[in-house]
PDB file of N, CA and C in Angstrom:
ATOM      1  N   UNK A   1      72.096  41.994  66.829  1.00  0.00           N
ATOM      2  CA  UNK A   1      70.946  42.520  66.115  1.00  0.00           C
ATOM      3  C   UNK A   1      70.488  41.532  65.045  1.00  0.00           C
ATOM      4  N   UNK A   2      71.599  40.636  64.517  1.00  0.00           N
ATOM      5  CA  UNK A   2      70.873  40.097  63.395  1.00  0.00           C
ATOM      6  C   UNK A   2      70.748  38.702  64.009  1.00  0.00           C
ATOM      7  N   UNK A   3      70.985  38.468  64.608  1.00  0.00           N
ATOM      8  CA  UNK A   3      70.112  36.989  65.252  1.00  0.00           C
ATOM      9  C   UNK A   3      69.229  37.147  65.795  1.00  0.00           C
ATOM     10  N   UNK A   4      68.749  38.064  66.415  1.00  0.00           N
ATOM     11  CA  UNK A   4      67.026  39.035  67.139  1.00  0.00           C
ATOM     12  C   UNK A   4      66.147  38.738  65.303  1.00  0.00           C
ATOM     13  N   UNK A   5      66.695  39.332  64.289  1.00  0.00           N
ATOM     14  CA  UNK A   5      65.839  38.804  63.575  1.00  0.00           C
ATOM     15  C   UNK A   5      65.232  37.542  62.771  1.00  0.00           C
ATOM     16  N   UNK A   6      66.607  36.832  62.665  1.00  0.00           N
ATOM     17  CA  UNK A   6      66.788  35.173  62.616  1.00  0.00           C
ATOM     18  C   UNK A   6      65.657  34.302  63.400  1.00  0.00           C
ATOM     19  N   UNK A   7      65.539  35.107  64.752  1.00  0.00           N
ATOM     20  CA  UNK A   7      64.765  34.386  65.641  1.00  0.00           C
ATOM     21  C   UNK A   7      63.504  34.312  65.153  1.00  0.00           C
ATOM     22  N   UNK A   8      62.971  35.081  64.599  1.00  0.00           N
ATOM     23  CA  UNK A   8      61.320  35.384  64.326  1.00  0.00           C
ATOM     24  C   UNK A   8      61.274  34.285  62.924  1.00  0.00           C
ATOM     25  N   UNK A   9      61.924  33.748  62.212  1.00  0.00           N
ATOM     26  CA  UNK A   9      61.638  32.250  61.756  1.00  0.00           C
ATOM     27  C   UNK A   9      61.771  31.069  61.930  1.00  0.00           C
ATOM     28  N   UNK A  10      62.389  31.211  63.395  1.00  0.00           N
ATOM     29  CA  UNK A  10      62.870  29.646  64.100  1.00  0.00           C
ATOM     30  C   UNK A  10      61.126  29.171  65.091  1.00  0.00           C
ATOM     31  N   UNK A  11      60.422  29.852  64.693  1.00  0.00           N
ATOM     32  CA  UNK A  11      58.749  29.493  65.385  1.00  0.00           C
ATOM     33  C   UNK A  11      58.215  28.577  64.657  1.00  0.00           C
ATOM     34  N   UNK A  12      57.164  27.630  65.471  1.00  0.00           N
ATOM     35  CA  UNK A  12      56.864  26.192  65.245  1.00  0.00           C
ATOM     36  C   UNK A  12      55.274  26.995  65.276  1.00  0.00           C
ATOM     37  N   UNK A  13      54.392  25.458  64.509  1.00  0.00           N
ATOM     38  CA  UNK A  13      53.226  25.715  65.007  1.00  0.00           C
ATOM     39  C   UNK A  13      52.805  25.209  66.530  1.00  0.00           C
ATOM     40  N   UNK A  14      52.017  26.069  66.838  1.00  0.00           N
ATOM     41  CA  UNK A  14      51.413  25.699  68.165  1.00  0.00           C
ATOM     42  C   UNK A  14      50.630  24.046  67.834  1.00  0.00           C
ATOM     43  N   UNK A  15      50.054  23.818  67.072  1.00  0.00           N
ATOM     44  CA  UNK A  15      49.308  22.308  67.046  1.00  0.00           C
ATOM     45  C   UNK A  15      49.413  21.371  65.572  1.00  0.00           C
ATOM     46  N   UNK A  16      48.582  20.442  65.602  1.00  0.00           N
ATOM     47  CA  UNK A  16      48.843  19.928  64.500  1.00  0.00           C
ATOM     48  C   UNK A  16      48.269  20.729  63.088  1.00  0.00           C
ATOM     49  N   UNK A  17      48.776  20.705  61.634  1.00  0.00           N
ATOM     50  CA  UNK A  17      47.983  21.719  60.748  1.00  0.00           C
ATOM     51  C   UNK A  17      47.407  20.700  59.851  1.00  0.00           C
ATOM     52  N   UNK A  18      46.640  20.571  58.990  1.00  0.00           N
ATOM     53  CA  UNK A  18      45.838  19.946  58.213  1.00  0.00           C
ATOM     54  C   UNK A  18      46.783  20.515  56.791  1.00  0.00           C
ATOM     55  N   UNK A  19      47.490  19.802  55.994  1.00  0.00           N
ATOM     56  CA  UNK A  19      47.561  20.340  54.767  1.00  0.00           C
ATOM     57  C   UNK A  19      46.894  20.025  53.455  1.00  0.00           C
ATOM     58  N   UNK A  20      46.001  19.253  53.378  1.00  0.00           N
ATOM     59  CA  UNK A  20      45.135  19.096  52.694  1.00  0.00           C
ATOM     60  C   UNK A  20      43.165  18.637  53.049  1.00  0.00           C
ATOM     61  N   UNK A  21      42.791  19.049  53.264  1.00  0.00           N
ATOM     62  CA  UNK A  21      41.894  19.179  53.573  1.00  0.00           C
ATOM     63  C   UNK A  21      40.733  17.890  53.074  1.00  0.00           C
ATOM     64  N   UNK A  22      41.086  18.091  51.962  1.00  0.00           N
ATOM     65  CA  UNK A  22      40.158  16.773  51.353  1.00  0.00           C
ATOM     66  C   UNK A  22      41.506  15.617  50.801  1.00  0.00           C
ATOM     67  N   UNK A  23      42.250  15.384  51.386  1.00  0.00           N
ATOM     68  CA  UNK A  23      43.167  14.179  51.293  1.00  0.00           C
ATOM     69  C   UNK A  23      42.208  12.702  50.916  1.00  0.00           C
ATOM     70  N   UNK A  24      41.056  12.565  52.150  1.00  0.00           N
ATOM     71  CA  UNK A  24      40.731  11.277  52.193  1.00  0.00           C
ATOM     72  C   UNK A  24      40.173  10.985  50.488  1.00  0.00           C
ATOM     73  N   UNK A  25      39.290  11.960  50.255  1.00  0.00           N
ATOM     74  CA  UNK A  25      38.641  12.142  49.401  1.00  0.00           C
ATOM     75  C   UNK A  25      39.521  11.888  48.132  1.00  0.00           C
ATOM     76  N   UNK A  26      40.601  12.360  47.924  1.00  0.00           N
ATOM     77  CA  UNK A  26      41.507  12.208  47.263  1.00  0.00           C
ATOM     78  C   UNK A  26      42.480  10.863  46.717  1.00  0.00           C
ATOM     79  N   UNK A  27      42.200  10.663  47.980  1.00  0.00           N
ATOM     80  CA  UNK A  27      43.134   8.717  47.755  1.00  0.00           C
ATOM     81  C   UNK A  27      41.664   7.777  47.598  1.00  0.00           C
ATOM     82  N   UNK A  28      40.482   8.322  47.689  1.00  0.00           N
ATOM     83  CA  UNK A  28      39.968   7.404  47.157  1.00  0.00           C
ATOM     84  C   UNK A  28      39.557   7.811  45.492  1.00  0.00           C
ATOM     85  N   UNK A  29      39.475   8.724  45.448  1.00  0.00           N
ATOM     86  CA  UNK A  29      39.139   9.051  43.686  1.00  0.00           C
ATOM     87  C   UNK A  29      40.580   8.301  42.856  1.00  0.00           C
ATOM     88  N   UNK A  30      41.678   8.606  44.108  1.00  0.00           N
ATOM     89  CA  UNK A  30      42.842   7.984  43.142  1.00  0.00           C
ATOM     90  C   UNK A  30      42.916   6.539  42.890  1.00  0.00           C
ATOM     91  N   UNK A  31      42.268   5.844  44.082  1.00  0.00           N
ATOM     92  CA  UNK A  31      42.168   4.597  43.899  1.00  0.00           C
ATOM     93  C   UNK A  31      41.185   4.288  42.932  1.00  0.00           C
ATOM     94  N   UNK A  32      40.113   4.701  42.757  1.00  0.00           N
ATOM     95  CA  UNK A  32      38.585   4.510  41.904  1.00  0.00           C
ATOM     96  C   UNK A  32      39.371   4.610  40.120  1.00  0.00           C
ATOM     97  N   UNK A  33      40.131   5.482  40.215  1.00  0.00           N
ATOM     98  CA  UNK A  33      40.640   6.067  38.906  1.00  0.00           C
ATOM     99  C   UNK A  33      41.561   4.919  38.114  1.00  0.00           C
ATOM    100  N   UNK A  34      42.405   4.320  39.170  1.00  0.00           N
ATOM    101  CA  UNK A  34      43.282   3.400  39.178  1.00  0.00           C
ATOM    102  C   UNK A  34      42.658   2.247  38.579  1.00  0.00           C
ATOM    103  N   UNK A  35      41.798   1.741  39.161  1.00  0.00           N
ATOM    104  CA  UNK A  35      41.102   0.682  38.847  1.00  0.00           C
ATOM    105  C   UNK A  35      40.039   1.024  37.677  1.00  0.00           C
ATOM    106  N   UNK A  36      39.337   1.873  37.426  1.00  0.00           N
ATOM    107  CA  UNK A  36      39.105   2.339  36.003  1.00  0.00           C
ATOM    108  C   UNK A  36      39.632   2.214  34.930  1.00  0.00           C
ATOM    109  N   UNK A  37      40.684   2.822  35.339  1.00  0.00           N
ATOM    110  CA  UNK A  37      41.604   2.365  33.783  1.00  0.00           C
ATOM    111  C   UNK A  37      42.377   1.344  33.659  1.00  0.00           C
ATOM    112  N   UNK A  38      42.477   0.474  34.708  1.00  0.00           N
ATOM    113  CA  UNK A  38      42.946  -0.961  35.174  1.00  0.00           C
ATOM    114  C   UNK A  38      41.503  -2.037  34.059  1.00  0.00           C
ATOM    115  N   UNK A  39      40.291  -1.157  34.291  1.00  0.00           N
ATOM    116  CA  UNK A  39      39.095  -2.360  34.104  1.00  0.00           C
ATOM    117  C   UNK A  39      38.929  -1.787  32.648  1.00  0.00           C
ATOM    118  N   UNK A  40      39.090  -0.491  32.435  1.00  0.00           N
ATOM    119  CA  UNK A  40      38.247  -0.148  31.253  1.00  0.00           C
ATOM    120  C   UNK A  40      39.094   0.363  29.683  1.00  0.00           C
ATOM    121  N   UNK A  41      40.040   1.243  30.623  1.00  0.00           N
ATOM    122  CA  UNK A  41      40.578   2.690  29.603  1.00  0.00           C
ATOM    123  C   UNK A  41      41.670   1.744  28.899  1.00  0.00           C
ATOM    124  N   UNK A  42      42.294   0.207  29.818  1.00  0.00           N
ATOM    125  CA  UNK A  42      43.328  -0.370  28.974  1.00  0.00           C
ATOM    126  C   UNK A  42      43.355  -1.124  28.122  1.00  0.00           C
ATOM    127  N   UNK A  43      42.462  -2.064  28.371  1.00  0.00           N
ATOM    128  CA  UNK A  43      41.964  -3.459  27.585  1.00  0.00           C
ATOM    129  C   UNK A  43      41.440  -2.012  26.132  1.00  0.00           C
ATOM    130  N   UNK A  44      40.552  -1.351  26.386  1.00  0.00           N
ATOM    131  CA  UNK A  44      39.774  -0.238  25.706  1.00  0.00           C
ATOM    132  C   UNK A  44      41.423   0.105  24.282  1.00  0.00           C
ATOM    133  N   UNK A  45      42.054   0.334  25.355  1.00  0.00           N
ATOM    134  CA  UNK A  45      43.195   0.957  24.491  1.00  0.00           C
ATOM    135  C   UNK A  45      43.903  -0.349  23.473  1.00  0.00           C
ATOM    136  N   UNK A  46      44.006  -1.409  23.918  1.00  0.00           N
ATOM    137  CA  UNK A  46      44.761  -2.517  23.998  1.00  0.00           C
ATOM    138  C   UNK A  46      44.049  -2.880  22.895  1.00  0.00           C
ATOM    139  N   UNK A  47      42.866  -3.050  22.712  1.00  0.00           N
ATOM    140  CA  UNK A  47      41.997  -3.588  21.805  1.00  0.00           C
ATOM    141  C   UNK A  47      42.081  -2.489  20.684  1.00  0.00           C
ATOM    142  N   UNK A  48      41.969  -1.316  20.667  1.00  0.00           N
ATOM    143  CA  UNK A  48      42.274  -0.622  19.740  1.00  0.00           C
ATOM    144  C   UNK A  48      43.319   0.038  19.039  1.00  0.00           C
ATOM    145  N   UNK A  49      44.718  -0.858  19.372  1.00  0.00           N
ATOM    146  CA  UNK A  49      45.794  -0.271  18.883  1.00  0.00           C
ATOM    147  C   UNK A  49      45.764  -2.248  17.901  1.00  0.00           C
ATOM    148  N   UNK A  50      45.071  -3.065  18.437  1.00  0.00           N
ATOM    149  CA  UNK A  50      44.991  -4.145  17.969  1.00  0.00           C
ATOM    150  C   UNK A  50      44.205  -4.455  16.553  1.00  0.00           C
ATOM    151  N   UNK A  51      42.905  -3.836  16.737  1.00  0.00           N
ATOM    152  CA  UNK A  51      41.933  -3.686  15.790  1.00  0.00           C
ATOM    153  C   UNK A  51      42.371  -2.586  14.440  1.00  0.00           C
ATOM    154  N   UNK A  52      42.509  -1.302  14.874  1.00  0.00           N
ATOM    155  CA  UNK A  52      42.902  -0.074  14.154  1.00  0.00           C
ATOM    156  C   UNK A  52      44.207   0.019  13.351  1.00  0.00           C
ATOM    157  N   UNK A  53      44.313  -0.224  11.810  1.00  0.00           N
ATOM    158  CA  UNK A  53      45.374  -0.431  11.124  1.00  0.00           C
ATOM    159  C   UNK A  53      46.466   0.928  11.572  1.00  0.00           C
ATOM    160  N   UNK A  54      48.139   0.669  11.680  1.00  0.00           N
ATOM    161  CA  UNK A  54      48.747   1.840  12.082  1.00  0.00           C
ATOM    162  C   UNK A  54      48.640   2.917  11.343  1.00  0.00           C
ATOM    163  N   UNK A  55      47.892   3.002  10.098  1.00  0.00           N
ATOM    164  CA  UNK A  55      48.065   3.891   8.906  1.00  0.00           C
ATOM    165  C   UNK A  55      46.882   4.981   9.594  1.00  0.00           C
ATOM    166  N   UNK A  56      46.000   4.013   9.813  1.00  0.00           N
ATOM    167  CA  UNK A  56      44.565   5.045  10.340  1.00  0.00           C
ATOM    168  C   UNK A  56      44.719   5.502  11.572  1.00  0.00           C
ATOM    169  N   UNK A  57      45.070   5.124  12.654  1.00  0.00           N
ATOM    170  CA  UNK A  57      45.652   5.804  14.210  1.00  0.00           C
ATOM    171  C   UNK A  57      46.834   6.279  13.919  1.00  0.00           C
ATOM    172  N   UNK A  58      47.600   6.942  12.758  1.00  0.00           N
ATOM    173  CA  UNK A  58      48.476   7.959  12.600  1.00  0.00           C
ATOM    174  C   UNK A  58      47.418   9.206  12.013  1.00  0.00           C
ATOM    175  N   UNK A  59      46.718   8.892  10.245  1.00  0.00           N
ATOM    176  CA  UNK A  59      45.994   9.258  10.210  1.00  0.00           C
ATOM    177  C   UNK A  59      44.539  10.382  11.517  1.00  0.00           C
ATOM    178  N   UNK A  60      44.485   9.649  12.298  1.00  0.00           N
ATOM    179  CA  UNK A  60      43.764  10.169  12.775  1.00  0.00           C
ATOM    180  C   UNK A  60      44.690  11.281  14.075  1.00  0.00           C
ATOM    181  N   UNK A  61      45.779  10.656  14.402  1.00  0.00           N
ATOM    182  CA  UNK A  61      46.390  11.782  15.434  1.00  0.00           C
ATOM    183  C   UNK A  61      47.003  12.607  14.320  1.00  0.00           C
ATOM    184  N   UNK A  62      47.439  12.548  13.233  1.00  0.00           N
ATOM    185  CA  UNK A  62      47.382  14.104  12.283  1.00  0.00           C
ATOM    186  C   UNK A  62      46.316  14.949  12.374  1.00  0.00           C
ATOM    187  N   UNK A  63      45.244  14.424  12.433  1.00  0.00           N
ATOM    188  CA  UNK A  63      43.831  15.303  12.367  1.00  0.00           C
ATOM    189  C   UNK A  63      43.642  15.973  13.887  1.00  0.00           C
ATOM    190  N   UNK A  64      44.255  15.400  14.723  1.00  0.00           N
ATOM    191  CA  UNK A  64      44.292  15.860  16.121  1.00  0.00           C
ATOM    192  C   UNK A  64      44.819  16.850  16.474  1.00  0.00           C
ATOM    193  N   UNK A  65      46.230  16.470  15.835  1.00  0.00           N
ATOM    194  CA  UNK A  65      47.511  17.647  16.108  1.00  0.00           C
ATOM    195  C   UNK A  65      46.748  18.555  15.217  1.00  0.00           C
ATOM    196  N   UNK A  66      46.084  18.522  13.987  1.00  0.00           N
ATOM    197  CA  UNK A  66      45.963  19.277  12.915  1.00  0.00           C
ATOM    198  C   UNK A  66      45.105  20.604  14.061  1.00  0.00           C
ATOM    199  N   UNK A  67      44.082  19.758  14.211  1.00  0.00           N
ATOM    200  CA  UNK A  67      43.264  20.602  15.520  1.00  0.00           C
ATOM    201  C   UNK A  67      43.360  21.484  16.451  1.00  0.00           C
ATOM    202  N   UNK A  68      45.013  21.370  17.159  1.00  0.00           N
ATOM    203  CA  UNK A  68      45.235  21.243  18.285  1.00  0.00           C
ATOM    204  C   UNK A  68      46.230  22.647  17.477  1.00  0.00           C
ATOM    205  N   UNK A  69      46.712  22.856  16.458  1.00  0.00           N
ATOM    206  CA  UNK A  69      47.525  23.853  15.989  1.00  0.00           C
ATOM    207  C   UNK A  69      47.434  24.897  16.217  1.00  0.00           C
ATOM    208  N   UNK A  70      45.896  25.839  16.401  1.00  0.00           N
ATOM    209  CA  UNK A  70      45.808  27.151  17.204  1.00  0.00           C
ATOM    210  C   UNK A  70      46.039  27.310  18.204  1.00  0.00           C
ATOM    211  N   UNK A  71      45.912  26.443  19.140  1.00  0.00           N
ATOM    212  CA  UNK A  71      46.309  26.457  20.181  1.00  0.00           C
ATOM    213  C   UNK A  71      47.550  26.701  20.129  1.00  0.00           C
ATOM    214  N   UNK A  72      48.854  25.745  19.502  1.00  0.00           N
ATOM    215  CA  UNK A  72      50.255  26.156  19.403  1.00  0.00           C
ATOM    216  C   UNK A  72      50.345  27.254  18.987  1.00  0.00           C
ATOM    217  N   UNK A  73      49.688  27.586  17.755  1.00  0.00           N
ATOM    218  CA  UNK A  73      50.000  29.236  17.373  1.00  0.00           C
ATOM    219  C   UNK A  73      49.870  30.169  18.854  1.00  0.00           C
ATOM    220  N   UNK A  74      48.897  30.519  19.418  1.00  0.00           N
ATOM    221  CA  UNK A  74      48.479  31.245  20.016  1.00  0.00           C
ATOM    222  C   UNK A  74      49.785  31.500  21.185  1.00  0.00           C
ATOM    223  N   UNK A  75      50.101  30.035  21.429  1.00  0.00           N
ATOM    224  CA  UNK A  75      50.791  30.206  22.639  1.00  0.00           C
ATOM    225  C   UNK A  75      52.501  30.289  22.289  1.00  0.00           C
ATOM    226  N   UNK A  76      52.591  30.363  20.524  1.00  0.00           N
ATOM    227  CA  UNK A  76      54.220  30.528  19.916  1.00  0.00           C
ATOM    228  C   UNK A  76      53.893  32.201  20.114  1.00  0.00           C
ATOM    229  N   UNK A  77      52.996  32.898  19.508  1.00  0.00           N
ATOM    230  CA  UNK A  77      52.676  34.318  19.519  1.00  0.00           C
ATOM    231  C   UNK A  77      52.904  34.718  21.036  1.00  0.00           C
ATOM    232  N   UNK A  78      52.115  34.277  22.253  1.00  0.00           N
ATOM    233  CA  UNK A  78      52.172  35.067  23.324  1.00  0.00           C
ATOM    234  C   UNK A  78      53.542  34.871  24.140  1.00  0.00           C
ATOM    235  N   UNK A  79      54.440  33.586  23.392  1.00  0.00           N
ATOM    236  CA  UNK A  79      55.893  33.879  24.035  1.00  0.00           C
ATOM    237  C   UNK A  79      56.576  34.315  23.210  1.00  0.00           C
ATOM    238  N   UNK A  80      56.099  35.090  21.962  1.00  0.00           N
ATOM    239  CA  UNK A  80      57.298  36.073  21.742  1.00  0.00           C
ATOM    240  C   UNK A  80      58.470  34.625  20.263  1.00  0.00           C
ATOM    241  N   UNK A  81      57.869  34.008  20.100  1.00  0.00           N
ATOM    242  CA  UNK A  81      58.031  33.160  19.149  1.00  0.00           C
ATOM    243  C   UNK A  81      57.917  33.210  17.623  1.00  0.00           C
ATOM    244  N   UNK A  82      57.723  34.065  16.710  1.00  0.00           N
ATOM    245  CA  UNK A  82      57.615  34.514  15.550  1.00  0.00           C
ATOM    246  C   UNK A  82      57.690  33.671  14.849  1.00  0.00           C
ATOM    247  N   UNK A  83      58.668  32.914  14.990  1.00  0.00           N
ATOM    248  CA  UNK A  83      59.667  32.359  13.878  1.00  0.00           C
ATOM    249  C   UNK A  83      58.682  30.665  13.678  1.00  0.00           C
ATOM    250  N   UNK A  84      58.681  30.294  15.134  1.00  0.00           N
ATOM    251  CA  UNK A  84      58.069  29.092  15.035  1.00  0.00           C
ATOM    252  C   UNK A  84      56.039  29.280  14.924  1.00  0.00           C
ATOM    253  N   UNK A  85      56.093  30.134  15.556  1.00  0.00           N
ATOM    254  CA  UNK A  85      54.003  30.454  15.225  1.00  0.00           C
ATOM    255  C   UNK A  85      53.715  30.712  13.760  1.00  0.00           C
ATOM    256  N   UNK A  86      55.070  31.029  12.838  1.00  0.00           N
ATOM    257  CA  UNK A  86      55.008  31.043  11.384  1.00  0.00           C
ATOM    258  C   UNK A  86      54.871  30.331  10.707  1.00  0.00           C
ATOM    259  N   UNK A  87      55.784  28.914  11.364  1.00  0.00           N
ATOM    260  CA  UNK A  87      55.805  27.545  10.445  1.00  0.00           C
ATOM    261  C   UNK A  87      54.884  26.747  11.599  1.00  0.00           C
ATOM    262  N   UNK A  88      54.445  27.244  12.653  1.00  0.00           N
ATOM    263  CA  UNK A  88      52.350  26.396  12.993  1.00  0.00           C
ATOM    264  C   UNK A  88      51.714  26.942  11.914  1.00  0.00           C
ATOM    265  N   UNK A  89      51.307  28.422  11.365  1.00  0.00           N
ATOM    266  CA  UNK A  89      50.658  28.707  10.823  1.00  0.00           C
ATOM    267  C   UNK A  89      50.630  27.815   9.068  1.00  0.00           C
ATOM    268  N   UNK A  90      51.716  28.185   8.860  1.00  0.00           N
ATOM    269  CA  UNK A  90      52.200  27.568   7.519  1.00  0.00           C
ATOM    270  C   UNK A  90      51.661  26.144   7.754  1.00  0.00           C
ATOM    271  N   UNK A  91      52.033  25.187   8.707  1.00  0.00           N
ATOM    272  CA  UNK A  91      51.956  23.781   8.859  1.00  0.00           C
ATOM    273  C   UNK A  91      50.272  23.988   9.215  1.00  0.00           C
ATOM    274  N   UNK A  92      49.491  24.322   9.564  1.00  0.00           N
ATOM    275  CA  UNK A  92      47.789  24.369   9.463  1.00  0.00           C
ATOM    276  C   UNK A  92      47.668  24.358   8.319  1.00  0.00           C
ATOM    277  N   UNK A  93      48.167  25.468   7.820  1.00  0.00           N
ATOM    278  CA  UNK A  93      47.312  25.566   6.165  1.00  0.00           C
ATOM    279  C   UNK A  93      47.812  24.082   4.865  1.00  0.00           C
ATOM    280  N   UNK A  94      49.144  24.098   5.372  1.00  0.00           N
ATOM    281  CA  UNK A  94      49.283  22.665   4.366  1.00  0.00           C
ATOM    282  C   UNK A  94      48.942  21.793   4.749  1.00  0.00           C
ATOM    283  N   UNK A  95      48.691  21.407   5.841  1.00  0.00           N
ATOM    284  CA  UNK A  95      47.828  20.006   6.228  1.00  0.00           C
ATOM    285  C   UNK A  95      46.513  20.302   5.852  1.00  0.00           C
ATOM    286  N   UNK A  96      45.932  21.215   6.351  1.00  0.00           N
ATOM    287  CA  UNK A  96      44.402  21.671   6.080  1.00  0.00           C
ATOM    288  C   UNK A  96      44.357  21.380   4.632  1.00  0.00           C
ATOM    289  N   UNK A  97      44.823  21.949   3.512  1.00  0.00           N
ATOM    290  CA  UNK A  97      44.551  22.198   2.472  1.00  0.00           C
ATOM    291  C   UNK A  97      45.115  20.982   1.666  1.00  0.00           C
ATOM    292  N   UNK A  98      46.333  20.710   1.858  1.00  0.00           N
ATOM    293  CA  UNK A  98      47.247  19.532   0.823  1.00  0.00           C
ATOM    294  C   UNK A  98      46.959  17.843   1.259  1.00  0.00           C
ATOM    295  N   UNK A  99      46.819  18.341   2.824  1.00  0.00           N
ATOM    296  CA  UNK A  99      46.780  16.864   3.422  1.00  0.00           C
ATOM    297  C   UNK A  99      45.476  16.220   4.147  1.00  0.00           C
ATOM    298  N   UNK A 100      44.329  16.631   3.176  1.00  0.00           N
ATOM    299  CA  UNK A 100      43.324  16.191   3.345  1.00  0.00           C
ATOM    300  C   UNK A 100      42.414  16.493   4.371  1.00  0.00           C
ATOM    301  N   UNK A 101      42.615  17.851   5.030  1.00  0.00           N
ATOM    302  CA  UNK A 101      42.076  18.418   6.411  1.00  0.00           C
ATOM    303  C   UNK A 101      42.630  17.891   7.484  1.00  0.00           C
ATOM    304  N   UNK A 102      43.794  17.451   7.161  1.00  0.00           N
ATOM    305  CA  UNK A 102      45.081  17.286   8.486  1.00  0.00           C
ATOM    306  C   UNK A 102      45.014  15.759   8.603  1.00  0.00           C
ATOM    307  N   UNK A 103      44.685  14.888   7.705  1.00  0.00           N
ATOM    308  CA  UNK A 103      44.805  13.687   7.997  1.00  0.00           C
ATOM    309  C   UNK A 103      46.228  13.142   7.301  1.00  0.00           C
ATOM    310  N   UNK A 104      46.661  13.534   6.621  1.00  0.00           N
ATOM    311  CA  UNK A 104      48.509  13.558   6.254  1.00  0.00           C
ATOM    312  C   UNK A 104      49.063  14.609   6.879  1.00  0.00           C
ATOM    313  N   UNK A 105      49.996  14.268   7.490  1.00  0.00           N
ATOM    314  CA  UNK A 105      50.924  15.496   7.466  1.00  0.00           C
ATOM    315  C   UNK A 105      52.086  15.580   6.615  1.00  0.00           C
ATOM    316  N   UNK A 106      51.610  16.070   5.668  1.00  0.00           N
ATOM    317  CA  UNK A 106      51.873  16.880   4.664  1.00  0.00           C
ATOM    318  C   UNK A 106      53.193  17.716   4.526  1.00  0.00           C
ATOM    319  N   UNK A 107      52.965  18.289   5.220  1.00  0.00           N
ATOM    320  CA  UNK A 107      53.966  19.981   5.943  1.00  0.00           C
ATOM    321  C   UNK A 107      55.046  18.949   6.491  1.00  0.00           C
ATOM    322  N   UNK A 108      55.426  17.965   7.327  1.00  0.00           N
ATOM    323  CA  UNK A 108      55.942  17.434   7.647  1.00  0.00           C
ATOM    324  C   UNK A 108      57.333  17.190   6.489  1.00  0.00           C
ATOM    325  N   UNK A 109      56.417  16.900   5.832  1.00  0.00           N
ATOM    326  CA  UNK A 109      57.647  16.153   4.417  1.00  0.00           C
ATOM    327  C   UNK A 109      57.881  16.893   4.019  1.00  0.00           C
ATOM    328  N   UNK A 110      57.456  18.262   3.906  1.00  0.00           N
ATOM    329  CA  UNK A 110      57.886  19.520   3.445  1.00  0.00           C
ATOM    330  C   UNK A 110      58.906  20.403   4.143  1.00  0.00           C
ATOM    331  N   UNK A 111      59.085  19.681   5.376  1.00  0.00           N
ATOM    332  CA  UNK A 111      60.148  20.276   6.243  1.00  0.00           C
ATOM    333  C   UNK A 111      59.883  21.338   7.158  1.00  0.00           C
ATOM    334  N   UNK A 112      58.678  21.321   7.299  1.00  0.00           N
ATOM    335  CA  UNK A 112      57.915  22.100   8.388  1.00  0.00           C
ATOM    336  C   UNK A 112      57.427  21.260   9.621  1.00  0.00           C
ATOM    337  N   UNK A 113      58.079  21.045  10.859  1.00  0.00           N
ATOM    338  CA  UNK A 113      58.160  20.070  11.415  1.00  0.00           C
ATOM    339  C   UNK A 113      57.332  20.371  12.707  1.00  0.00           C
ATOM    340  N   UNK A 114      56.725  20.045  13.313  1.00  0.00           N
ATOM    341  CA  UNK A 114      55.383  19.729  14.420  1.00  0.00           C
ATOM    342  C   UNK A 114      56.412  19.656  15.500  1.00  0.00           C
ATOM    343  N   UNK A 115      56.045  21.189  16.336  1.00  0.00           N
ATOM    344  CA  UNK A 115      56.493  20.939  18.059  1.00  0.00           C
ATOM    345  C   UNK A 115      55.328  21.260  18.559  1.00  0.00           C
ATOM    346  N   UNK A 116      55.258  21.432  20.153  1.00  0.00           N
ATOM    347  CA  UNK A 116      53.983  21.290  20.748  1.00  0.00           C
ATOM    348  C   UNK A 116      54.311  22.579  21.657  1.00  0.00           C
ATOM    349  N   UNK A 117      53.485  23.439  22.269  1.00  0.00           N
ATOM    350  CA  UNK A 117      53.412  23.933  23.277  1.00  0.00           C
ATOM    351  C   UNK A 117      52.354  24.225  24.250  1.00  0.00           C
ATOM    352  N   UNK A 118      52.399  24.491  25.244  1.00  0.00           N
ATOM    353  CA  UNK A 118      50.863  24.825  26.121  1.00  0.00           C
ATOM    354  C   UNK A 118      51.069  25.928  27.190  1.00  0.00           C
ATOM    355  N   UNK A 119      50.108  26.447  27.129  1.00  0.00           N
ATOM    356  CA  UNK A 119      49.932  27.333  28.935  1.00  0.00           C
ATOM    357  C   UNK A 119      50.918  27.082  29.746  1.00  0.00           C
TER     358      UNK A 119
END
């Protein structure tokens, strides 16, 4: 009896199946993409970690993360996180307020320390 039911997953497909449908389409955007940031996004980057003093491209990813903090709240709250959506909240308002609208992090030195989460 129980190999009668075993049997009913040992079936093949009858022909060949397509598992992606737009594949072709796909290896060429990947290639196009490749070479994009091969021609543009690196030299782009390269030149601006060159030009941009480290004080101001920290500066400015504080203001990012500073940004990016509701988002962490939201998603410390919907897993049930209290403890840490307390010290996002806390760490918004002292950057916002102490550290120049999030361009120090501030909260940092205060011992309120920056994790990340997402969806």
């Amino acid at each position: 009896m129980f190999s009668f039911l075993l049997a009913g997953c040992a079936t093949t497909a009858s022909g060949p199946t397509e598992n992606d449908p737009l594949e072709g389409v796909n290896r060429v955007m990947f290639n196009v993409t490749i070479k994009v940031d091969k021609a543009v996004f690196r030299p782009t980057a390269l030149a601006y970690r060159r030009v941009v003093p480290q004080t101001v491209r920290e500066s400015f990813r504080n203001f990012l993360n500073n940004l990016h903090s509701p988002v962490v709240f939201a998603n410390d709250v919907l897993q049930g996180e209290i403890d840490r959506a307390g010290t996002t909240a806390i760490r918004t308002g002292i950057n916002t307020t102490f550290g120049l609208g999030g361009l120090l992090d501030v909260a940092n030195r205060w011992g309120y320390l920056r994790h990340s989460e997402d969806f």
